[in-house]
C-alpha atoms as a PDB file:
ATOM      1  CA  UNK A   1       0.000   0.000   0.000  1.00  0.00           C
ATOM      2  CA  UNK A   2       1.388   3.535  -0.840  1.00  0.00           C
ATOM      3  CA  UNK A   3       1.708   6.046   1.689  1.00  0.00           C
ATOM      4  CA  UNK A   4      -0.064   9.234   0.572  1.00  0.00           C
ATOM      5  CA  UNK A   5       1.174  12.876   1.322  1.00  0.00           C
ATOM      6  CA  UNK A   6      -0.257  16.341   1.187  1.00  0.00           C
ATOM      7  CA  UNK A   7       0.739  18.104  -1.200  1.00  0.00           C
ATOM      8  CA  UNK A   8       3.249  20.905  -1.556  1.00  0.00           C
ATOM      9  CA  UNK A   9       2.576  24.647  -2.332  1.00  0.00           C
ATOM     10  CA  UNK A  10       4.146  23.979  -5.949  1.00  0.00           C
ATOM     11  CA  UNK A  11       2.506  20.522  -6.377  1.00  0.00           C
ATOM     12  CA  UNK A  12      -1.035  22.299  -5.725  1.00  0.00           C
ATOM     13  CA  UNK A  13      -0.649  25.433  -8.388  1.00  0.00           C
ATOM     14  CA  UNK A  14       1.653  23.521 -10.659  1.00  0.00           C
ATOM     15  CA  UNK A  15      -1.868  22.426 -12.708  1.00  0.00           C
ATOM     16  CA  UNK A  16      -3.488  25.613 -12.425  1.00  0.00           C
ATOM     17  CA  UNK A  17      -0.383  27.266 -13.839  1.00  0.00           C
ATOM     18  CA  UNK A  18      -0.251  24.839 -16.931  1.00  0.00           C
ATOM     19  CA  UNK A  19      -3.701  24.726 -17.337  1.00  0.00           C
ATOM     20  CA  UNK A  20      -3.536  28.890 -18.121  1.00  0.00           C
ATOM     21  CA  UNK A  21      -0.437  28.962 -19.816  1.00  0.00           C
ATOM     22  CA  UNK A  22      -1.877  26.089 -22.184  1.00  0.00           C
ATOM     23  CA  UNK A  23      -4.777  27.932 -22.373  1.00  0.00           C
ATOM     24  CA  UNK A  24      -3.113  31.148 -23.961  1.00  0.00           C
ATOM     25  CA  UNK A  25      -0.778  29.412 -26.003  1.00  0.00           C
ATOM     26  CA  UNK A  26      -4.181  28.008 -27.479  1.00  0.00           C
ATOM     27  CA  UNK A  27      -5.784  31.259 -27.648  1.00  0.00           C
ATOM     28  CA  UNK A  28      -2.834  32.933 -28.778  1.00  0.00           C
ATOM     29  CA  UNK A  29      -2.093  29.853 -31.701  1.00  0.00           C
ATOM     30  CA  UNK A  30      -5.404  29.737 -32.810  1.00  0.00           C
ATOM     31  CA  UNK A  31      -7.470  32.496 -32.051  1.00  0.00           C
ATOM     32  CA  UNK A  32     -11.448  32.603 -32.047  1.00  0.00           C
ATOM     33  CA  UNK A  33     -11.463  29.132 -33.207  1.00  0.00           C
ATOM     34  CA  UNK A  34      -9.862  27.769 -30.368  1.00  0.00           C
ATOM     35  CA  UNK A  35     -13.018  26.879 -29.116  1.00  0.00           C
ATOM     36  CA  UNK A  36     -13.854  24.415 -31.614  1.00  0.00           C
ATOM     37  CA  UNK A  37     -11.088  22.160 -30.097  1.00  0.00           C
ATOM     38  CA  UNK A  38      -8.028  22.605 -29.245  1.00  0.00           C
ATOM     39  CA  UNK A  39      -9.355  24.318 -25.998  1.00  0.00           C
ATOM     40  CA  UNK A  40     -10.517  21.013 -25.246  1.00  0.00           C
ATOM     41  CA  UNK A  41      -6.952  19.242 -25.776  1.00  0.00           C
ATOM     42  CA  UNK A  42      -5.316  21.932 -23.216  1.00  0.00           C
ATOM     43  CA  UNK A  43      -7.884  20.869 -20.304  1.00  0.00           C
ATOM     44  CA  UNK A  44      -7.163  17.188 -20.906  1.00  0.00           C
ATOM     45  CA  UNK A  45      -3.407  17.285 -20.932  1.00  0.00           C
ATOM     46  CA  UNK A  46      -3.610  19.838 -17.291  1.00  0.00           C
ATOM     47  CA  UNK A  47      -6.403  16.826 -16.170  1.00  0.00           C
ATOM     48  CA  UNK A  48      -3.696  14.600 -16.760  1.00  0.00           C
ATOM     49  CA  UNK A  49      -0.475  16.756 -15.158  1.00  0.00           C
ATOM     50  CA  UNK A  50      -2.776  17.323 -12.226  1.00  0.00           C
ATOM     51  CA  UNK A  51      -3.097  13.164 -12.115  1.00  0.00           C
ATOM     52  CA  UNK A  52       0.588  12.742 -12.522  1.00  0.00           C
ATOM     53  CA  UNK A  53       1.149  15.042  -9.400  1.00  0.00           C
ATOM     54  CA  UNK A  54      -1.663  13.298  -7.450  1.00  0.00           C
ATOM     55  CA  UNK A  55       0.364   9.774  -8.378  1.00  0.00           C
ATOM     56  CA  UNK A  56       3.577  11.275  -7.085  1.00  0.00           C
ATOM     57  CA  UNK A  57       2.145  12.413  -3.598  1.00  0.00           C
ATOM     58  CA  UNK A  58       0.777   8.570  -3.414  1.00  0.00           C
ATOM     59  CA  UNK A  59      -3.096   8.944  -4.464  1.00  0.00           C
END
C-alpha cells in the first residue's frame, strides 16, 4: 500500500499554472477558433499533469 502525502505549495498550483499557460498558447495559436477544439486538448493534458502530481504524492 502507498503512503499518501499532502501536497506541496508547488505541487497544488503547478496544474493551475499549466492549465492557463496552455490555455493562452491556445488562444494565442489559434485564435477565435480555439473553441472548436483545441481548448478542449489543453484541459485534458492539465487533467492529466494534475493526475501525474496526485500519483507522485501517493493517491
Amino acid at each position: 500500500m502507498r503512503t499518501t502525502r499532502a501536497p506541496s505549495l508547488p505541487d497544488a498550483v503547478a496544474p493551475v499554472v499549466v492549465l492557463i499557460l496552455l490555455i493562452g498558447l491556445t488562444i494565442v495559436i489559434f485564435g477565435t477558433e480555439a473553441a472548436d477544439g483545441p481548448l478542449q486538448i489543453a484541459l485534458m493534458v492539465s487533467a492529466v499533469f494534475a493526475g501525474l502530481v496526485a500519483f507522485k504524492n501517493g493517491y
